[in-house]
Protein backbone atom coordinates (compact mmCIF):
# COMPACT_ATOMS: atom_id res chain seq x y z
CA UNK A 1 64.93 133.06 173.67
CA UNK A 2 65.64 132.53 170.00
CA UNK A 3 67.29 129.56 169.03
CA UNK A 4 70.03 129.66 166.48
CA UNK A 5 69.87 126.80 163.63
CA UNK A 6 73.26 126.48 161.85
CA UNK A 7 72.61 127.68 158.56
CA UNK A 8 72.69 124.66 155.68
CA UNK A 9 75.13 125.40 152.95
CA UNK A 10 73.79 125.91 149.66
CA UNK A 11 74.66 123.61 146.85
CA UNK A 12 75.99 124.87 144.13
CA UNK A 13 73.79 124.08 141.30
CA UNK A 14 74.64 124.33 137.68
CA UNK A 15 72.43 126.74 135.68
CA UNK A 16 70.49 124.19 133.03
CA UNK A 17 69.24 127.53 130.75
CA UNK A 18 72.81 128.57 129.63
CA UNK A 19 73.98 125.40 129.02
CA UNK A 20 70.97 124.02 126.76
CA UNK A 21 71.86 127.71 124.73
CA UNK A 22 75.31 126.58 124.08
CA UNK A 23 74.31 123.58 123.14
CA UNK A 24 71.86 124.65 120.42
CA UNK A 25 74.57 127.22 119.40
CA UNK A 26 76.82 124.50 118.43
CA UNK A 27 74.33 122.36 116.67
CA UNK A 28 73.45 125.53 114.29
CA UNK A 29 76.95 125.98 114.12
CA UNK A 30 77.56 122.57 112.55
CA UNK A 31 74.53 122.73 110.61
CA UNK A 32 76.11 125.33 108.59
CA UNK A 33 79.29 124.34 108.21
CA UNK A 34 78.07 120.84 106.99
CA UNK A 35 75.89 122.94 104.60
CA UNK A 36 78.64 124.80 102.94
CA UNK A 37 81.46 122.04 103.08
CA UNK A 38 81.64 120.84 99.38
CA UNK A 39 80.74 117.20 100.10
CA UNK A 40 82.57 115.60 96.62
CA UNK A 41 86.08 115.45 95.36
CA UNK A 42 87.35 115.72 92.14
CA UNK A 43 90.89 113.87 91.59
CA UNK A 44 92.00 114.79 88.34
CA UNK A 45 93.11 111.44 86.56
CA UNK A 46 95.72 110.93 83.61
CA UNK A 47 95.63 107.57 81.44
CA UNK A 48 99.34 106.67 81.78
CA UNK A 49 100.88 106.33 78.25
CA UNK A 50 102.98 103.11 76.91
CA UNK A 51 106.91 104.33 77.31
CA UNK A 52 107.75 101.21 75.17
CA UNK A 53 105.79 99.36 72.57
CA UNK A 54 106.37 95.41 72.25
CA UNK A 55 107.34 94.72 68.33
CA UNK A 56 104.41 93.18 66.55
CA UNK A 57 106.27 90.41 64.95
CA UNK A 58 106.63 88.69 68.73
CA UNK A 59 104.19 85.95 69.76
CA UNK A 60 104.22 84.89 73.03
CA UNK A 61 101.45 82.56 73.02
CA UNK A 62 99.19 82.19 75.33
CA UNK A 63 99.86 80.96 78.67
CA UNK A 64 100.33 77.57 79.46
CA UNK A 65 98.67 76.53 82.52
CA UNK A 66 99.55 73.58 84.94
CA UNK A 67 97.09 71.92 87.02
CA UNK A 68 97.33 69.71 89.98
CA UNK A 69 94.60 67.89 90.90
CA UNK A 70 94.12 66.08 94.37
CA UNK A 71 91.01 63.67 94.62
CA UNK A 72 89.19 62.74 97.79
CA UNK A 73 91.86 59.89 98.60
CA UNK A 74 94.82 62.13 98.33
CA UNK A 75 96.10 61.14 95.22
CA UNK A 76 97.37 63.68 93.08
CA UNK A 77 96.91 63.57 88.92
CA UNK A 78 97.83 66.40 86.25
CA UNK A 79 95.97 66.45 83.23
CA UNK A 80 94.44 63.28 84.03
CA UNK A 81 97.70 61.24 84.48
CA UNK A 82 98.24 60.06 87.99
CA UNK A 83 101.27 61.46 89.60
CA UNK A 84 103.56 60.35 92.55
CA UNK A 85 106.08 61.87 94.22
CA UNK A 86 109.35 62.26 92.12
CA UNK A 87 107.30 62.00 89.08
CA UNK A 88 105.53 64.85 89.85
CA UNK A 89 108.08 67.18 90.80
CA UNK A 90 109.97 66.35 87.57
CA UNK A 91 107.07 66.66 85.41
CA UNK A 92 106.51 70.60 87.24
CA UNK A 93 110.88 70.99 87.00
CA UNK A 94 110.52 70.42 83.44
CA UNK A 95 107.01 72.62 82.71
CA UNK A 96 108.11 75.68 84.93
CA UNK A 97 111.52 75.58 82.45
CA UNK A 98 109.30 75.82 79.46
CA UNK A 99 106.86 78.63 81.18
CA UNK A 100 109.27 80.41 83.73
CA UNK A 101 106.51 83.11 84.43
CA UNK A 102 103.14 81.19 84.70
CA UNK A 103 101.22 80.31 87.45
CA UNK A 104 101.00 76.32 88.79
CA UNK A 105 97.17 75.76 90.24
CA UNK A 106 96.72 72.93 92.69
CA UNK A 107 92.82 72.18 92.76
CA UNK A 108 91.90 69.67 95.66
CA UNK A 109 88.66 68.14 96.20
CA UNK A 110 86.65 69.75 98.71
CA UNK A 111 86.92 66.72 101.29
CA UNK A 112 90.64 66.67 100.50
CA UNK A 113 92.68 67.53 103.77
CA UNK A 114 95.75 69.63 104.36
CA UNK A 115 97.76 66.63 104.87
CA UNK A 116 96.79 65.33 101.66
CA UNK A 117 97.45 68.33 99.43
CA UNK A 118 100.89 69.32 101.56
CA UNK A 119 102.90 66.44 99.19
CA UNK A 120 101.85 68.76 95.70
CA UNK A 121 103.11 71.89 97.67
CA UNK A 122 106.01 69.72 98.71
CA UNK A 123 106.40 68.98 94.84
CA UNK A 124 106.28 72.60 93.61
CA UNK A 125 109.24 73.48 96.68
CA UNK A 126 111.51 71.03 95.17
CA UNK A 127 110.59 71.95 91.23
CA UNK A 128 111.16 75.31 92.39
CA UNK A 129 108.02 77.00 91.12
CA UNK A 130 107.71 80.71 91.83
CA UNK A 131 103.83 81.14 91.12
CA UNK A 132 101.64 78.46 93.08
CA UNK A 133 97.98 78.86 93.96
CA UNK A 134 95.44 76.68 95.19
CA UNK A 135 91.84 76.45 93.83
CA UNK A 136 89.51 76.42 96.71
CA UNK A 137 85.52 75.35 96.35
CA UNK A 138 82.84 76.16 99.24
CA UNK A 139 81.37 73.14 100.27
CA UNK A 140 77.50 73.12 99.64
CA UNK A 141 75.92 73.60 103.28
């Protein structure tokens, strides 16, 4: 008497040949295109031309600069003077009249800390100085 075993259902297994074809095909078809794509641009660039020339006979002068200092204590100076508070912001209200358009540095030590330069910022507010910038140095490691 024969003995029927249920059959065991096949698995469905992918075909590795055709897929590693289609594979290569797309590689060579990259290749090429890489090969043929132009690999530089070329942006055509005009030198802009002067619509208005400034009249020779004006001097400007050159730029006056202003300079805050703040040491290691906090204390601020410009130009070597010490500075305090009102002072200060008076002596920046009356140099930002003179030079509407320049830039006011404030240069603290490197040990300086927020707190201690925030009073020169605090100045500049109340002169009403449009251009500020502080002077930062790396300290050595």
């Amino acid at each position: 008497m024969k003995h029927l075993l249920p059959e065991e259902p096949e698995e469905n297994l992918i075909q590795m040949g055709p897929l590693i074809d289609c594979v290569f095909l797309l590689l060579i078809f990259f290749m090429v295109v890489a090969l043929t794509k132009k690999s530089q641009w070329v942006l055509p660039l005009f030198q802009a031309q002067a619509a208005i020339e400034a009249p020779a006979d004006i001097d400007a002068g050159p730029p006056v600069p202003f300079e805050i200092r703040v040491d290691r204590q906090g204390r601020l100076s410009a130009d070597g003077a010490p500075l305090a508070g009102d002072a200060l912001a008076t002596r920046l209200r009356t140099w930002r009249e003179e030079n509407p358009d320049q830039t006011l540095w404030i240069r603290p030590h490197q040990d300086a800390t927020l707190g201690q330069v925030a009073p020169a910022f605090e100045a500049a507010r109340v002169a009403q100085v449009g251009k500020v910038r502080i002077w930062t140095e790396v300290r050595p490691r």
